[in-house]
C-alpha atoms as a PDB file:
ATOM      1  CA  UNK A   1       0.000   0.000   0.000  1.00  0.00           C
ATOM      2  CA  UNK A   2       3.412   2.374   0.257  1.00  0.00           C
ATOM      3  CA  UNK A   3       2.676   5.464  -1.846  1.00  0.00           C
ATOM      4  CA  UNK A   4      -0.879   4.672  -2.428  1.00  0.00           C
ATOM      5  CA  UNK A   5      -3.191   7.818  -1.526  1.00  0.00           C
ATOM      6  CA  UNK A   6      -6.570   7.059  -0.254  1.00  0.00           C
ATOM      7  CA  UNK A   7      -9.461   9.223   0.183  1.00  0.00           C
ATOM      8  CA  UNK A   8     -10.703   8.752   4.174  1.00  0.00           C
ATOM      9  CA  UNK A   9     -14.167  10.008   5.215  1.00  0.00           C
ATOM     10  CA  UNK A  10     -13.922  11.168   9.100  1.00  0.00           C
ATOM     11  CA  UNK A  11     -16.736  11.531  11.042  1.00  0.00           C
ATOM     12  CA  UNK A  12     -16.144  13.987  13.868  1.00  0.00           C
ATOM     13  CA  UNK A  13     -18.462  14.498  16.932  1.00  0.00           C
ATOM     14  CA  UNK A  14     -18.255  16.745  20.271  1.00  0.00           C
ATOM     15  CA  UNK A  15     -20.776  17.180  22.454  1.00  0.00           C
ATOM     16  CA  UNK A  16     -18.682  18.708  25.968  1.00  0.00           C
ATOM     17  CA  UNK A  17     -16.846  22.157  25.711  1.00  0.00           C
ATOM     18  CA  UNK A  18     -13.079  22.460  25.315  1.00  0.00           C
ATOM     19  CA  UNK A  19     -11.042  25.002  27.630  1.00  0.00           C
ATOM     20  CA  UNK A  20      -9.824  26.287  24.640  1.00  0.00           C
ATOM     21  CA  UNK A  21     -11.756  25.503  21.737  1.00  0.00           C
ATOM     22  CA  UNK A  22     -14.824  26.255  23.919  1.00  0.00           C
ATOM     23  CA  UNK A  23     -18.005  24.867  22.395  1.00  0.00           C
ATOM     24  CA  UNK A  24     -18.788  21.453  20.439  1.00  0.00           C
ATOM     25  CA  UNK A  25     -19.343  23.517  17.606  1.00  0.00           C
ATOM     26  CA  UNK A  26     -15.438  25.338  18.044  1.00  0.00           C
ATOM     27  CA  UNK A  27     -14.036  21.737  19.198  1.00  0.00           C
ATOM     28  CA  UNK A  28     -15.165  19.732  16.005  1.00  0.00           C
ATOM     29  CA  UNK A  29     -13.563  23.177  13.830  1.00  0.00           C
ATOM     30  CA  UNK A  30     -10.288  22.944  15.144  1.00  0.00           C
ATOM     31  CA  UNK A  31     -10.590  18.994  14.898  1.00  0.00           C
ATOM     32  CA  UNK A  32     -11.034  20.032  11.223  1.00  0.00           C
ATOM     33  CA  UNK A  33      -8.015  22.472  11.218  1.00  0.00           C
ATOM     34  CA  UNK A  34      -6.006  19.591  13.085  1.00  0.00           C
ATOM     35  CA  UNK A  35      -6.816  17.014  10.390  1.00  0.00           C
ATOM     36  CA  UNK A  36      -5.800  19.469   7.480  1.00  0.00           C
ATOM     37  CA  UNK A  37      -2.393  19.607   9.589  1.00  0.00           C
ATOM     38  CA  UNK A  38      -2.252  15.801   9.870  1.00  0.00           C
ATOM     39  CA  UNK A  39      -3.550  14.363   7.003  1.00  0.00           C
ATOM     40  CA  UNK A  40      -4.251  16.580   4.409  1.00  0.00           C
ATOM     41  CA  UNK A  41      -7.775  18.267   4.026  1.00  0.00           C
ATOM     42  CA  UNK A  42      -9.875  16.993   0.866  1.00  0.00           C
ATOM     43  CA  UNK A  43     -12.795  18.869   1.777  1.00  0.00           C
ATOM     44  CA  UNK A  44     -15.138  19.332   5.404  1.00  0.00           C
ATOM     45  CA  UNK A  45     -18.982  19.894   5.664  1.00  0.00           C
ATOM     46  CA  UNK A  46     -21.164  22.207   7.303  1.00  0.00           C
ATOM     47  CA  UNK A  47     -21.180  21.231  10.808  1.00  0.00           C
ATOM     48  CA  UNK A  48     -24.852  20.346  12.279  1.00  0.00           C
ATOM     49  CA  UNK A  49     -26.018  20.091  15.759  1.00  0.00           C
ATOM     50  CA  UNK A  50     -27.586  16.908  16.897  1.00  0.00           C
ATOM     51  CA  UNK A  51     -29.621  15.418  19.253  1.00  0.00           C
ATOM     52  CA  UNK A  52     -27.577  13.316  21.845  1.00  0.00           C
ATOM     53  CA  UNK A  53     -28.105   9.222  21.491  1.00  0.00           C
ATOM     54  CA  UNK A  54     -27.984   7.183  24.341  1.00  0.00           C
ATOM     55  CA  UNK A  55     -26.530   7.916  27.711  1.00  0.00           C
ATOM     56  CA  UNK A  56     -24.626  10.916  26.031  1.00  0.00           C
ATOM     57  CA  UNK A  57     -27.154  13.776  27.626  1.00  0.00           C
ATOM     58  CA  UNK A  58     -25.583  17.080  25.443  1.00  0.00           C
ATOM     59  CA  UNK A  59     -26.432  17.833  22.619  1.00  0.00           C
ATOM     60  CA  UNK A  60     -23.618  16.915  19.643  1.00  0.00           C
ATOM     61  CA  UNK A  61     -22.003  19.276  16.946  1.00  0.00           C
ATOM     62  CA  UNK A  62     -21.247  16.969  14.124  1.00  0.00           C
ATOM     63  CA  UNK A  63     -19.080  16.942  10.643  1.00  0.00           C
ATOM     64  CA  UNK A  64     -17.282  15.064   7.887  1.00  0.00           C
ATOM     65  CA  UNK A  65     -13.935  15.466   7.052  1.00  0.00           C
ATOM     66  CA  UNK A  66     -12.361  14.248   3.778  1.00  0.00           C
ATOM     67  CA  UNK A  67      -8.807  13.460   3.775  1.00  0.00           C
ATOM     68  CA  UNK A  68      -6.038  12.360   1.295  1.00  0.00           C
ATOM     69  CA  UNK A  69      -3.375   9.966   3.482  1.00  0.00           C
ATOM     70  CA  UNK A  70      -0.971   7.191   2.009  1.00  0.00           C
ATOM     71  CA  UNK A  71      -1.241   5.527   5.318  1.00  0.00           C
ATOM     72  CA  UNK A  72      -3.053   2.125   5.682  1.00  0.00           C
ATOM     73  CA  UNK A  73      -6.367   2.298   7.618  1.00  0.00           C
ATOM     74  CA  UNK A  74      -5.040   1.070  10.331  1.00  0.00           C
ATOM     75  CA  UNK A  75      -2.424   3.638  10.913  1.00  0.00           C
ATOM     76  CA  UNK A  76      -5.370   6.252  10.296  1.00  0.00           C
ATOM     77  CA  UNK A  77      -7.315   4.963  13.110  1.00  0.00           C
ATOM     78  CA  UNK A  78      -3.790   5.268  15.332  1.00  0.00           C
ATOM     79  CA  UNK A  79      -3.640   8.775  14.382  1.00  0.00           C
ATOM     80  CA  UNK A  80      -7.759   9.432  14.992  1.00  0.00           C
ATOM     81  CA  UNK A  81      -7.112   8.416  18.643  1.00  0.00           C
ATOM     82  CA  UNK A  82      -3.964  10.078  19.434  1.00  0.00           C
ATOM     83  CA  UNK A  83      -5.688  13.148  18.083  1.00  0.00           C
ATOM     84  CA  UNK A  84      -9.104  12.572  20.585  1.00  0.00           C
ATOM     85  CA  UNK A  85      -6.269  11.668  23.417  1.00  0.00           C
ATOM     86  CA  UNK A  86      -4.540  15.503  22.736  1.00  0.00           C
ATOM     87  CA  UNK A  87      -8.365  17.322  22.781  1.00  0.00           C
ATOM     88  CA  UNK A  88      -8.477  15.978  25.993  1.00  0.00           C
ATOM     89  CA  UNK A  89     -10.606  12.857  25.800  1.00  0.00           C
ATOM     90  CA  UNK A  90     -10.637  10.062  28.190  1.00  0.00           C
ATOM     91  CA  UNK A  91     -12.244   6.635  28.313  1.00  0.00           C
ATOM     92  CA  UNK A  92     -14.974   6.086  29.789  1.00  0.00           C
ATOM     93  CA  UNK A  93     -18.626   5.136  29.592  1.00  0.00           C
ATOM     94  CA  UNK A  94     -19.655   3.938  25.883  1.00  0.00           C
ATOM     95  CA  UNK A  95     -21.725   6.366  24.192  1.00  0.00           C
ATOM     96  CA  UNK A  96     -20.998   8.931  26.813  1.00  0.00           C
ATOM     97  CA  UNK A  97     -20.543  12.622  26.659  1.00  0.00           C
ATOM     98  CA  UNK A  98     -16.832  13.351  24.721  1.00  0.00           C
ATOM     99  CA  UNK A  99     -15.025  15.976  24.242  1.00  0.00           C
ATOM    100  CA  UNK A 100     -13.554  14.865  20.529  1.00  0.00           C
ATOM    101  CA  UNK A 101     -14.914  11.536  18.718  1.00  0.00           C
ATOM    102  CA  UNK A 102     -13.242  10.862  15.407  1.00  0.00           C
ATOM    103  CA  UNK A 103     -14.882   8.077  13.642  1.00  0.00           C
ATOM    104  CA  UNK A 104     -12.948   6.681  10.182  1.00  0.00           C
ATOM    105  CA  UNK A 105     -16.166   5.332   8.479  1.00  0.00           C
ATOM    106  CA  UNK A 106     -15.066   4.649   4.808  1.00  0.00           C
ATOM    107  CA  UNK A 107     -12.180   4.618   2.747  1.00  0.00           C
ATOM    108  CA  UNK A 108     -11.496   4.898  -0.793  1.00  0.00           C
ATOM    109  CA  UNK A 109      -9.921   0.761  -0.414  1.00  0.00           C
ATOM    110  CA  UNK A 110     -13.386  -0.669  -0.388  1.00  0.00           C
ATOM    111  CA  UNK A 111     -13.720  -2.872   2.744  1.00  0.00           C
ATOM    112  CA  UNK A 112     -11.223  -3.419   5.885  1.00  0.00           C
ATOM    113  CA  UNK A 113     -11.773  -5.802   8.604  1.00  0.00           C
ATOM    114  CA  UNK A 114      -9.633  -6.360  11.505  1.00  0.00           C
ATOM    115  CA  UNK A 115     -10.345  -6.504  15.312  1.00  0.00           C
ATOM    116  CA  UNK A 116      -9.490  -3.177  15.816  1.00  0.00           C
ATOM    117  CA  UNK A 117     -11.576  -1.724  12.931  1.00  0.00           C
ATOM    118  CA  UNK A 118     -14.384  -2.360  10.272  1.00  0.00           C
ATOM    119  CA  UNK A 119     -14.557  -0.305   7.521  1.00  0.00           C
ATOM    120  CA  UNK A 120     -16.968   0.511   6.067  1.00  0.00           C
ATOM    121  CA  UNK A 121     -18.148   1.758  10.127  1.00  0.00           C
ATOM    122  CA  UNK A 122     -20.946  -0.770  10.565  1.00  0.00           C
ATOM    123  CA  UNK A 123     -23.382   1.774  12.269  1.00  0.00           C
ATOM    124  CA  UNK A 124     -22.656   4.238   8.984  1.00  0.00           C
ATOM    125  CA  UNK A 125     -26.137   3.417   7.324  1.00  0.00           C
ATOM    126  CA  UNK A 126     -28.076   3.897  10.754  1.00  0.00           C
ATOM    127  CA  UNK A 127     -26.466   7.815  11.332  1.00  0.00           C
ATOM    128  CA  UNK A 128     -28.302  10.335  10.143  1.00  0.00           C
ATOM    129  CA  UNK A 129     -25.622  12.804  11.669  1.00  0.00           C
ATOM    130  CA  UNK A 130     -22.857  11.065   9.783  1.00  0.00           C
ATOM    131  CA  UNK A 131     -24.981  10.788   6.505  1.00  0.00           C
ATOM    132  CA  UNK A 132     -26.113  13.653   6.539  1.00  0.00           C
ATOM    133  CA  UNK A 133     -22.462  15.547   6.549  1.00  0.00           C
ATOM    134  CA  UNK A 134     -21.170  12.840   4.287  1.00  0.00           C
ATOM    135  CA  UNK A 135     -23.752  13.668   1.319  1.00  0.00           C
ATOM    136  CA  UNK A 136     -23.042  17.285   1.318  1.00  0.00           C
ATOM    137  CA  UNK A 137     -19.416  16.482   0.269  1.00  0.00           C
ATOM    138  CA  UNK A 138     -19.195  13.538  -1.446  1.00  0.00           C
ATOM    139  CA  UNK A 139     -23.346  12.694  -2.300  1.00  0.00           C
ATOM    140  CA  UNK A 140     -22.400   9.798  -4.917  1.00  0.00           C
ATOM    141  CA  UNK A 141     -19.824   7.881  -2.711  1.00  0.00           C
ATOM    142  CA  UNK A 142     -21.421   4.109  -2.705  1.00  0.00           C
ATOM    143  CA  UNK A 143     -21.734   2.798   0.752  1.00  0.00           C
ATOM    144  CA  UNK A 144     -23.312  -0.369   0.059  1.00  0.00           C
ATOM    145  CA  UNK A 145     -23.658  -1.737  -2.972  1.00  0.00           C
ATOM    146  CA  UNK A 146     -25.199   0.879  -5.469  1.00  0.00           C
ATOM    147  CA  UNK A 147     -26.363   3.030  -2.385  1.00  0.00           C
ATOM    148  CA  UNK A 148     -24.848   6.274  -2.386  1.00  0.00           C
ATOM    149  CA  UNK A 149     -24.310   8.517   0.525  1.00  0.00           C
ATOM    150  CA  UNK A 150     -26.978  10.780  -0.563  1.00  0.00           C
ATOM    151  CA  UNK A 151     -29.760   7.860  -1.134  1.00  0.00           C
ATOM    152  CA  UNK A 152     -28.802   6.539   2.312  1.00  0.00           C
ATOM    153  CA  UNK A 153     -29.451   9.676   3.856  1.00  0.00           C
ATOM    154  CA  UNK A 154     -32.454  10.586   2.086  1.00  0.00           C
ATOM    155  CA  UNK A 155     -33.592   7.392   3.083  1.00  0.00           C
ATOM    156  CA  UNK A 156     -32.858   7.771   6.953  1.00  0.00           C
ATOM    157  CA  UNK A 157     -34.592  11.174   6.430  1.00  0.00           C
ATOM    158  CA  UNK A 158     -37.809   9.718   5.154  1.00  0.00           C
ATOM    159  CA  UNK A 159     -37.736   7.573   8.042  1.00  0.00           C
ATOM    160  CA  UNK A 160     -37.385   9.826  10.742  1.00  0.00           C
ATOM    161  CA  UNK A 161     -40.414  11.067  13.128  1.00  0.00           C
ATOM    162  CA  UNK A 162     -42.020  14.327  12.408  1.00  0.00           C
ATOM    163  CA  UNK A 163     -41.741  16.914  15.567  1.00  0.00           C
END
């Protein structure tokens, strides 16, 4: 894979304030300034504010990042955590409030499977706040089979209960 670049969607997620980013909304922008320093910055979307799911109880700010990296998924991932270790994050309860949660949900490889990581993510086609994100940027990436990201998420959308 040396010297192969690969396109790598990011989700990114914050739902607790930063002492110096300040607000989920500032945290998952400088998480998108951070990856352009790491990785290489293909393109971000608008970021959207979320309900929490689960145990979280905040509210999340949410975006995708594109990036270009010749790294293998794996060493990605590596990089994602040390990134959420230096915003300050912490383990902890599953599903729980976070400062910084950096998701790698698809690559431009296809599939990857090991016991660290599954790519594509396997709750992708369930997240309307990663779907959403992920069509504004790249609408005709195929997630599964001929399903694009925008047909996923227009499907999720359809589904959803009116307020």
């Amino acid at each position: 894979m040396a010297g192969a670049t690969h396109l790598y969607a990011i989700a990114i997620g914050s739902n607790r304030a930063h002492g110096r980013f300040g607000r989920p909304q500032g945290v998952v922008e400088a998480a998108i300034a951070r990856l352009d320093e790491e990785f290489g910055l293909f393109d971000a979307s608008p970021i959207i504010l979320n309900a929490a799911h689960g145990p979280a109880g905040r509210d999340f700010a949410n975006a995708v990042a594109l990036v270009e990296s010749d790294d293998s998924p794996l060493d990605v991932l590596r990089k994602l955590k040390g990134m959420e270790r230096d915003f300050g994050r912490r383990g902890g309860m599953r599903w729980g409030p976070r400062v910084l949660d950096l998701d790698l949900v698809l690559w431009s490889g296809g599939r990857f499977r090991s016991r660290q990581l599954n790519v594509p993510h396997a709750q992708l086609v369930r997240r309307s706040f990663v779907l959403q994100p992920l069509a504004a940027i790249a609408p005709g990436w195929r997630i599964k089979g001929s399903l694009t990201a925008r047909h996923l998420a227009e499907r999720l959308a359809r589904r959803a209960p009116r307020r």
